[in-house]
Protein backbone atom coordinates (compact mmCIF):
# COMPACT_ATOMS: atom_id res chain seq x y z
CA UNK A 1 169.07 88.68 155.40
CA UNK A 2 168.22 87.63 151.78
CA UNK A 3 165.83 85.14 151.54
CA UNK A 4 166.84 81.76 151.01
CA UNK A 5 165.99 79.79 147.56
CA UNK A 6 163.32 78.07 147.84
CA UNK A 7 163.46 74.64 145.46
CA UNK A 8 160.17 73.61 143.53
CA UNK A 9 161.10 70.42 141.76
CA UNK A 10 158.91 67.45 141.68
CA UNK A 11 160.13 65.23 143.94
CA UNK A 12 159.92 64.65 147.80
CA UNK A 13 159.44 67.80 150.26
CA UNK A 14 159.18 68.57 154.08
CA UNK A 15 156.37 71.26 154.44
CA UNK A 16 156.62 73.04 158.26
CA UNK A 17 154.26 76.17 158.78
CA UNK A 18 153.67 77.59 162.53
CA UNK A 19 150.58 79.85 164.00
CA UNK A 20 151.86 83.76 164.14
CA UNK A 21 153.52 84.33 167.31
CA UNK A 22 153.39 80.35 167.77
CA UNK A 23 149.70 80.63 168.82
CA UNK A 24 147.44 77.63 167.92
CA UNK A 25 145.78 77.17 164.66
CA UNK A 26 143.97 73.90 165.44
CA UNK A 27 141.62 74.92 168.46
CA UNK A 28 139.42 71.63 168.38
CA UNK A 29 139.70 68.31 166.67
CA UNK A 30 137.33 69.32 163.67
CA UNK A 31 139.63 72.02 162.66
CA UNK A 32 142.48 69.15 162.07
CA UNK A 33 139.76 67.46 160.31
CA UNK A 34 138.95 70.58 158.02
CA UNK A 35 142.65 71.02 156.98
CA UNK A 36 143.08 67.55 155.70
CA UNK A 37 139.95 68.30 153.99
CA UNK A 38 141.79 71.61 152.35
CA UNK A 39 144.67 69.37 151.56
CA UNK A 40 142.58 66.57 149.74
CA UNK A 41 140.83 68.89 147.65
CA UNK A 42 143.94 70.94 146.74
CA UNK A 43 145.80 67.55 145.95
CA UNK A 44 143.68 66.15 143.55
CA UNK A 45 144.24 69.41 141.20
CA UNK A 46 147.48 69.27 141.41
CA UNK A 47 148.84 65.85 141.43
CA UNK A 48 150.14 65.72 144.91
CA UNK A 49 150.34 63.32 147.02
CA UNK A 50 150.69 63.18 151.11
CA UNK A 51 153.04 60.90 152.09
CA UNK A 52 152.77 61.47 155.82
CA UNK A 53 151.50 64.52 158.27
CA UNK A 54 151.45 64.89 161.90
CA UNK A 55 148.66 67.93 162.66
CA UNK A 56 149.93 69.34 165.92
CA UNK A 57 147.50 72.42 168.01
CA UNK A 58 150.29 75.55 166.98
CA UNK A 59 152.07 74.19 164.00
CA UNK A 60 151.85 71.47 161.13
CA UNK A 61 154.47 68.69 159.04
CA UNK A 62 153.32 67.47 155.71
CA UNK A 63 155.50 64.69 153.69
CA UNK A 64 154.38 65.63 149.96
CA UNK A 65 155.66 64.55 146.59
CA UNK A 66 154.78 66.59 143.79
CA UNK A 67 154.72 65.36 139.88
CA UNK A 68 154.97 69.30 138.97
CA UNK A 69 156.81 72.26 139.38
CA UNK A 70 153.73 73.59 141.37
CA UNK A 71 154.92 73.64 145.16
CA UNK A 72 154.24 77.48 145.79
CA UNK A 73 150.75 77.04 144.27
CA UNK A 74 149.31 74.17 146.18
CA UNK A 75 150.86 75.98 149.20
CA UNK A 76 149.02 79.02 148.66
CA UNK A 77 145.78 77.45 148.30
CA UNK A 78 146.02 74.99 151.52
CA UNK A 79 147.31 77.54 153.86
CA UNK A 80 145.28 80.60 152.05
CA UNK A 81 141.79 78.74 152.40
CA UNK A 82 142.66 76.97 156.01
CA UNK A 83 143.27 80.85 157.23
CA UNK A 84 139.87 82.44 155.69
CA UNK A 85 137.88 79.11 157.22
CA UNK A 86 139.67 79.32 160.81
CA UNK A 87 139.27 83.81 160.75
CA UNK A 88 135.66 83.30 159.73
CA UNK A 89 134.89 80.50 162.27
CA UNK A 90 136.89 82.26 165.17
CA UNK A 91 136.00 85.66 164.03
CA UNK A 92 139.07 87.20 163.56
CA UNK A 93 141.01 88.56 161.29
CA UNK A 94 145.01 89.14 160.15
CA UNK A 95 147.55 86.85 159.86
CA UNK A 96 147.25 83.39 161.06
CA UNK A 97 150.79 82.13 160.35
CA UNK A 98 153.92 83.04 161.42
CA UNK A 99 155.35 83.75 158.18
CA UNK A 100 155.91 81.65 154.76
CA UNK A 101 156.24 78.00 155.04
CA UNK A 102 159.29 76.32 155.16
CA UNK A 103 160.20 73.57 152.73
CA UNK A 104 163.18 71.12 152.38
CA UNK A 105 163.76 69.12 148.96
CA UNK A 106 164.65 65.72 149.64
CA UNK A 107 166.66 63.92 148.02
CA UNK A 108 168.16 61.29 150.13
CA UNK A 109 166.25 57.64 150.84
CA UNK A 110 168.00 57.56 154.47
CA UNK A 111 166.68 61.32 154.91
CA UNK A 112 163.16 60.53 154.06
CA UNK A 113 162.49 57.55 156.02
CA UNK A 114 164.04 59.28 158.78
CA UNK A 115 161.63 61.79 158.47
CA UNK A 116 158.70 59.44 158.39
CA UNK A 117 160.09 58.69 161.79
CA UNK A 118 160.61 62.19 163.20
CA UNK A 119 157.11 62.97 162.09
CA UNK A 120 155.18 60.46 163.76
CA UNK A 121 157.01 60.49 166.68
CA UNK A 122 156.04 64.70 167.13
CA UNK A 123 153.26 63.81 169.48
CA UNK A 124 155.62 62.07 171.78
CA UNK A 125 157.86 64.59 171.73
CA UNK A 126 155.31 67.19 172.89
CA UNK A 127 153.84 64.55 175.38
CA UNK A 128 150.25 64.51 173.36
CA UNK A 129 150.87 60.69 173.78
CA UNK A 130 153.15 58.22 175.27
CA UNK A 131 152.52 55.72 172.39
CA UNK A 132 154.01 56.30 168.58
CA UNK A 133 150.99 55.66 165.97
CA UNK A 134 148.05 56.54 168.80
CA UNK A 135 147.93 60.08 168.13
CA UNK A 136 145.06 61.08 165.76
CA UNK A 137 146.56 63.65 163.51
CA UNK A 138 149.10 61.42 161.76
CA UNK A 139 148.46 59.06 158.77
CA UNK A 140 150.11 56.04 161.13
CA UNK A 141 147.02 56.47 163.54
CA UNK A 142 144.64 56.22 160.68
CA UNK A 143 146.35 53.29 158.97
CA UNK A 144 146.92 51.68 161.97
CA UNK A 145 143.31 52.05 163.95
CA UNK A 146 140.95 53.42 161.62
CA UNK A 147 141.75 52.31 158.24
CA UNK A 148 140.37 55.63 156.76
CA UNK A 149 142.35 58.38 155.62
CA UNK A 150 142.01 61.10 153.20
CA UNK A 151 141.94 60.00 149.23
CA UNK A 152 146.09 61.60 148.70
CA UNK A 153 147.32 59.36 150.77
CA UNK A 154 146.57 56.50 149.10
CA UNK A 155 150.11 55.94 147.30
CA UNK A 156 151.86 57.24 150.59
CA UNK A 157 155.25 55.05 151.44
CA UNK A 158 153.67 54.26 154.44
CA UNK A 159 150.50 52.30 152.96
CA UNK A 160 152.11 50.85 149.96
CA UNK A 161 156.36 49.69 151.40
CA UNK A 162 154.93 48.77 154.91
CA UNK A 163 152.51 46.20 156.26
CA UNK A 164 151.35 46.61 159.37
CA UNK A 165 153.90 44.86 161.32
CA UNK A 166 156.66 46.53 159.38
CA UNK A 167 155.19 50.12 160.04
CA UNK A 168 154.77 49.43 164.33
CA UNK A 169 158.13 47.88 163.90
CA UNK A 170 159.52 50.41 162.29
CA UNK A 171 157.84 53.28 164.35
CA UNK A 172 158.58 51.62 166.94
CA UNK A 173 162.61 51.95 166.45
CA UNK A 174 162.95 55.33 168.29
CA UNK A 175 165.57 57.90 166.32
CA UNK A 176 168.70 58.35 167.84
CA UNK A 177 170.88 61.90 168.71
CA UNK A 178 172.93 60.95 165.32
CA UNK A 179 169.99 60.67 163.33
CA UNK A 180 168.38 64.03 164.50
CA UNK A 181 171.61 65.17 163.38
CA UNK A 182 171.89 63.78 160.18
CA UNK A 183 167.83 65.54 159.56
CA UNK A 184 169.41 68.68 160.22
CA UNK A 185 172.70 68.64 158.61
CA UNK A 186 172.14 66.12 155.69
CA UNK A 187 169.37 68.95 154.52
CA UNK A 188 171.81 72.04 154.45
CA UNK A 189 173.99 69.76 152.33
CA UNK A 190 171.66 68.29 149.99
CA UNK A 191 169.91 71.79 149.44
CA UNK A 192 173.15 74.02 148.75
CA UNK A 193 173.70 71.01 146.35
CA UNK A 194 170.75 70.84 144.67
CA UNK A 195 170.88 75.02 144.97
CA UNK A 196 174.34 75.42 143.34
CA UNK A 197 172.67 73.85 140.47
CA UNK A 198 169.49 75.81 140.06
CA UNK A 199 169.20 77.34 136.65
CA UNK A 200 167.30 80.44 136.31
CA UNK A 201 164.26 79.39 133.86
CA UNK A 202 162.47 82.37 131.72
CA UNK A 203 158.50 82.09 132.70
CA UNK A 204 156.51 79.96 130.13
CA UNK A 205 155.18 82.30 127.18
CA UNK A 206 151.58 83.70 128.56
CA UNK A 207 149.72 81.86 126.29
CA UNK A 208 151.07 78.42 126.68
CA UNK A 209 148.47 78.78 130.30
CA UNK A 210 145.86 79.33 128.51
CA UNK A 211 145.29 76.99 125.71
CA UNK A 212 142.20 74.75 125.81
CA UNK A 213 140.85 76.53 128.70
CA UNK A 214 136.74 75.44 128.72
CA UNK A 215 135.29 76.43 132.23
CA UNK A 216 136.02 79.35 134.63
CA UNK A 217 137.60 77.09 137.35
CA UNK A 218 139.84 76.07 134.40
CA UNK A 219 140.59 80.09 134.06
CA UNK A 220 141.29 80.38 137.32
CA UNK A 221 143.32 77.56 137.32
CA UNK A 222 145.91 78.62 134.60
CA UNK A 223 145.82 82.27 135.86
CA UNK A 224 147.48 81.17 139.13
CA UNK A 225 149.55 78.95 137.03
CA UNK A 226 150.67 81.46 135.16
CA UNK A 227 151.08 84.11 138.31
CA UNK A 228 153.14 82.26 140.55
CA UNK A 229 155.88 81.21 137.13
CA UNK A 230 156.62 84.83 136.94
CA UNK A 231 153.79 86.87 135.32
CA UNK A 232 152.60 89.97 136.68
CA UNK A 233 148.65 90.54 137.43
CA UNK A 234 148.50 93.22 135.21
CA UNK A 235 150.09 91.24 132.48
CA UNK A 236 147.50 88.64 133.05
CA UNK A 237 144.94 90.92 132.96
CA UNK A 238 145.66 92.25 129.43
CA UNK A 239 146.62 89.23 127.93
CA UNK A 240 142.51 87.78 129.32
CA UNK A 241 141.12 91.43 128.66
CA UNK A 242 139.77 91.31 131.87
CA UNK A 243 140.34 93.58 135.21
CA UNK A 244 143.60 93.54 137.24
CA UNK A 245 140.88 93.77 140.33
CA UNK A 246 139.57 90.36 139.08
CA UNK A 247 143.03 88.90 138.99
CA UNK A 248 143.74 90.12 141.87
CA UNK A 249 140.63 88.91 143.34
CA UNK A 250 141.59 85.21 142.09
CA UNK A 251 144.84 85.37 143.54
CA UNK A 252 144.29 86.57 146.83
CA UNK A 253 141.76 84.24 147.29
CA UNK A 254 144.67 81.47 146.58
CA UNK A 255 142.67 78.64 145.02
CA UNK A 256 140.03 78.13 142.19
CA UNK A 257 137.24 76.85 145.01
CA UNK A 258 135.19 80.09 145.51
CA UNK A 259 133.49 79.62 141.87
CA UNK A 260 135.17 83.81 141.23
């Protein structure tokens, strides 16, 4: 089966990503604590904010918007460095996810506050808790009981369209069997939609990634830029005059963090 499109616009997205073989990839409270980490660090480069995230024990939901056409990028480096901290603090080593993440381009207001809704209420679902917004891993918890929360949410929907009243009343309104329906089927609409439209862009000119470039984090930077909007390594490589290995070595490592 072909793989499906996937849609990097700026805009609204629903991130999914499950453990390979559905095994968990949060073990212990400060390894929740250690992806949100990997997610503030990453969002901060690359203009993202988190809108909302529930951080179950096997599998994950993030509500992101990005300003940029850099989806596949931030991905990379969340889920790249989250896997190389959890192998080396577990000791092991292969895959830790089930396979690429999923994504779903949202485009609908009644979709994405539906969402909100189907996110937070995860933990019930999976009987973690019998009370919406008394989970941990969700940004409802932390707005609600803690009042701290990791710098990208700071414009979320949930902290700037909702007091706190208006968020437990709001949570509190559980989502029907037609709403769970329109999540799934409103999406398969609204992305062959936006999909029929999707033209085919030729990559930005090599050079246009590397103008002004000061610092090697700023090198490393553009060169992922400039890998995941079509170039090839080796390309890359001979347009820097430096070794594929080296380009190789940046992108593997998914991120501009580890000071290569």
């Amino acid at each position: 089966m072909p793989t499906r499109i996937r849609i990097d616009l700026a805009g609204y997205h629903h991130i999914i990503n499950r453990g390979v073989n559905r095994c968990d990839i949060f073990n212990h409270y400060n390894d929740k604590d250690m992806f949100l980490q990997i997610i503030n660090k990453a969002s901060k480069t690359h203009d993202i904010v988190l809108h909302d995230y529930v951080l179950m024990d096997n599998h994950y939901h993030l509500l992101i918007e990005t300003k940029k056409e850099n989806l596949p990028m931030f991905m990379r480096i969340i889920n790249a460095n989250y896997a190389k901290y959890y192998n080396k603090k577990y000791n092991r080593s292969g895959h830790l996810w089930q396979d690429r993440y999923k994504s779903k381009y949202i485009i609908s207001d009644n979709y994405l506050y539906l969402l909100i809704k189907y996110i937070e209420n995860n933990p019930l679902e999976a009987k973690m808790t019998s009370i919406i917004g008394e989970y941990r891993f969700t940004l409802a918890y932390n707005i609600l009981h803690s009042k701290k929360y990791v710098e990208c949410c700071n414009n979320s929907i949930l902290i700037k369209d909702f007091s706190i009243k208006e968020l437990i009343d709001f949570l509190n309104i559980s989502i029907s069997e037609d709403e769970i329906e329109i999540l799934n089927e409103k999406t398969k609409i609204d992305v062959q939609r936006i999909e029929e439209k999707i033209i085919i862009k030729e990559p930005r000119k090599i050079e246009l990634f590397f103008i002004n470039i000061n610092t090697k984090e700023d090198r490393n930077k553009a060169i992922l830029e400039a890998y995941y909007n079509g170039h090839m390594q080796v390309n890359i490589a001979e347009y820097l005059n430096v070794s594929k290995s080296l380009v190789s070595k940046i992108i593997k490592s998914g991120d501009s963090f580890s000071g290569v």
